[in-house]
Protein backbone atom coordinates (compact mmCIF):
# COMPACT_ATOMS: atom_id res chain seq x y z
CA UNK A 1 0.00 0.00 0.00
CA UNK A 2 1.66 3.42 -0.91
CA UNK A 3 0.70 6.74 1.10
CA UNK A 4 0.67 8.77 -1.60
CA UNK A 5 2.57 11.64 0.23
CA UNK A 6 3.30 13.81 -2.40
CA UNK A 7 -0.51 15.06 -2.71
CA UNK A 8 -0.73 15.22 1.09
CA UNK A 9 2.21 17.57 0.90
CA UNK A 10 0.65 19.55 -1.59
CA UNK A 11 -2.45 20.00 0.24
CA UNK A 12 -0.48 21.48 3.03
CA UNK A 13 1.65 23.67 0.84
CA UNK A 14 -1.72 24.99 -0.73
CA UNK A 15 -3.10 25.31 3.04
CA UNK A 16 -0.03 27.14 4.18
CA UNK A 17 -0.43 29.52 1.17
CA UNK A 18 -3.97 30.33 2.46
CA UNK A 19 -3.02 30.60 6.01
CA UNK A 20 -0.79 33.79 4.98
CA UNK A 21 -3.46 35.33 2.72
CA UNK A 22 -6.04 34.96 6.16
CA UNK A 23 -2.93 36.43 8.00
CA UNK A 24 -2.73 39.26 6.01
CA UNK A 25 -6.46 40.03 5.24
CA UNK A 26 -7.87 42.00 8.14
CA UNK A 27 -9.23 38.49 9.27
CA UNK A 28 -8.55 37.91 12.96
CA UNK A 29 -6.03 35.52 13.63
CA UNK A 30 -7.76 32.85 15.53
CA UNK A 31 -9.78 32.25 12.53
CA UNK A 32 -6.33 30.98 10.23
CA UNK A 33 -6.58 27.08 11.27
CA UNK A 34 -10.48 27.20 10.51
CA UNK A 35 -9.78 28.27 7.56
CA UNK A 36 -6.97 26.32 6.83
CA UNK A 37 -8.97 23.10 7.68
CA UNK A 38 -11.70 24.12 5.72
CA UNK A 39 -9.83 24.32 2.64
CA UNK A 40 -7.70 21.44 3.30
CA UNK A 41 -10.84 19.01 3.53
CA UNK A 42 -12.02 20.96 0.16
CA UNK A 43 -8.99 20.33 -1.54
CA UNK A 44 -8.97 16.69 -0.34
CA UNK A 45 -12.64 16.23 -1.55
CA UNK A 46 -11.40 17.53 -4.90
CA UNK A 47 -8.38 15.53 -4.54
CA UNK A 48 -10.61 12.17 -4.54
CA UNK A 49 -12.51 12.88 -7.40
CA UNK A 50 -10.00 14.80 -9.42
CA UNK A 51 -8.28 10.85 -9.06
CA UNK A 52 -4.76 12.02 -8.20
CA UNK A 53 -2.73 9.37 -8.91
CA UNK A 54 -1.55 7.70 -5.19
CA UNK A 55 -4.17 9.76 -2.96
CA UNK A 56 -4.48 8.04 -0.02
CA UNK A 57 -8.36 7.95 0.09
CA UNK A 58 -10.84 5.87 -1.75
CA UNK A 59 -14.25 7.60 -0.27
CA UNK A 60 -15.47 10.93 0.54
CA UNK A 61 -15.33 10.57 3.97
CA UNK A 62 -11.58 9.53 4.36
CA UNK A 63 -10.25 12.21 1.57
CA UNK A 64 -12.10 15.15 3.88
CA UNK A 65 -10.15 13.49 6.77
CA UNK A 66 -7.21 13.56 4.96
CA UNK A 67 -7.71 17.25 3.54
CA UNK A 68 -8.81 18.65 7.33
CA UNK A 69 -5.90 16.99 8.46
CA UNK A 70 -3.28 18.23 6.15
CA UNK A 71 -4.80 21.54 6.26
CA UNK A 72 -4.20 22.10 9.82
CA UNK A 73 -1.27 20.44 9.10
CA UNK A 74 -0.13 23.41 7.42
CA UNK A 75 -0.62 25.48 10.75
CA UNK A 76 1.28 22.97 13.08
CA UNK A 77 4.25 23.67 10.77
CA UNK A 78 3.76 27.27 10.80
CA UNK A 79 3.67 26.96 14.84
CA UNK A 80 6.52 24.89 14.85
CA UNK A 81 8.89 26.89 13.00
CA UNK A 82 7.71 30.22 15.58
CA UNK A 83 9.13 27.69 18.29
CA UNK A 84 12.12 26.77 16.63
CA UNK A 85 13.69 30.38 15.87
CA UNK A 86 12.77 31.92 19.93
């Protein structure tokens, strides 16, 4: 069985990328995982019936997980980093 990590990691890159446009929109920033998970589980939705080729989800239910997941993914890493350089 293969993971299919390379369209996980683009979920999170495309996550990430929204994360900084809610950071810089007027948007408060409590609201940038939300909306990071959001799009994460729409991307993974699309992801599933797009029919990437290795994505690691064969129903609807599973490729949201997998989106929401990576999505807020994308704000762990973000977090992480902000830990790293104090």
């Amino acid at each position: 069985m293969e993971i299919g990590i390379a369209s996980v990691a683009a979920i999170t890159v495309v996550c990430y990328l929204v994360g900084l446009i809610v950071k810089a929109s007027c948007v408060n920033d409590r609201y940038i995982p939300i909306a990071c998970g959001l799009f994460g589980g729409l991307l993974g939705v699309a992801g599933l019936y797009l029919g990437l080729p290795d994505f690691p989800a064969a129903d609807p239910v599973t490729a949201l997980a997998v989106g929401i997941v990576s999505g807020l993914a994308a704000t762990g890493i973000n977090q992480m980093a902000k830990q790293l350089s104090k």
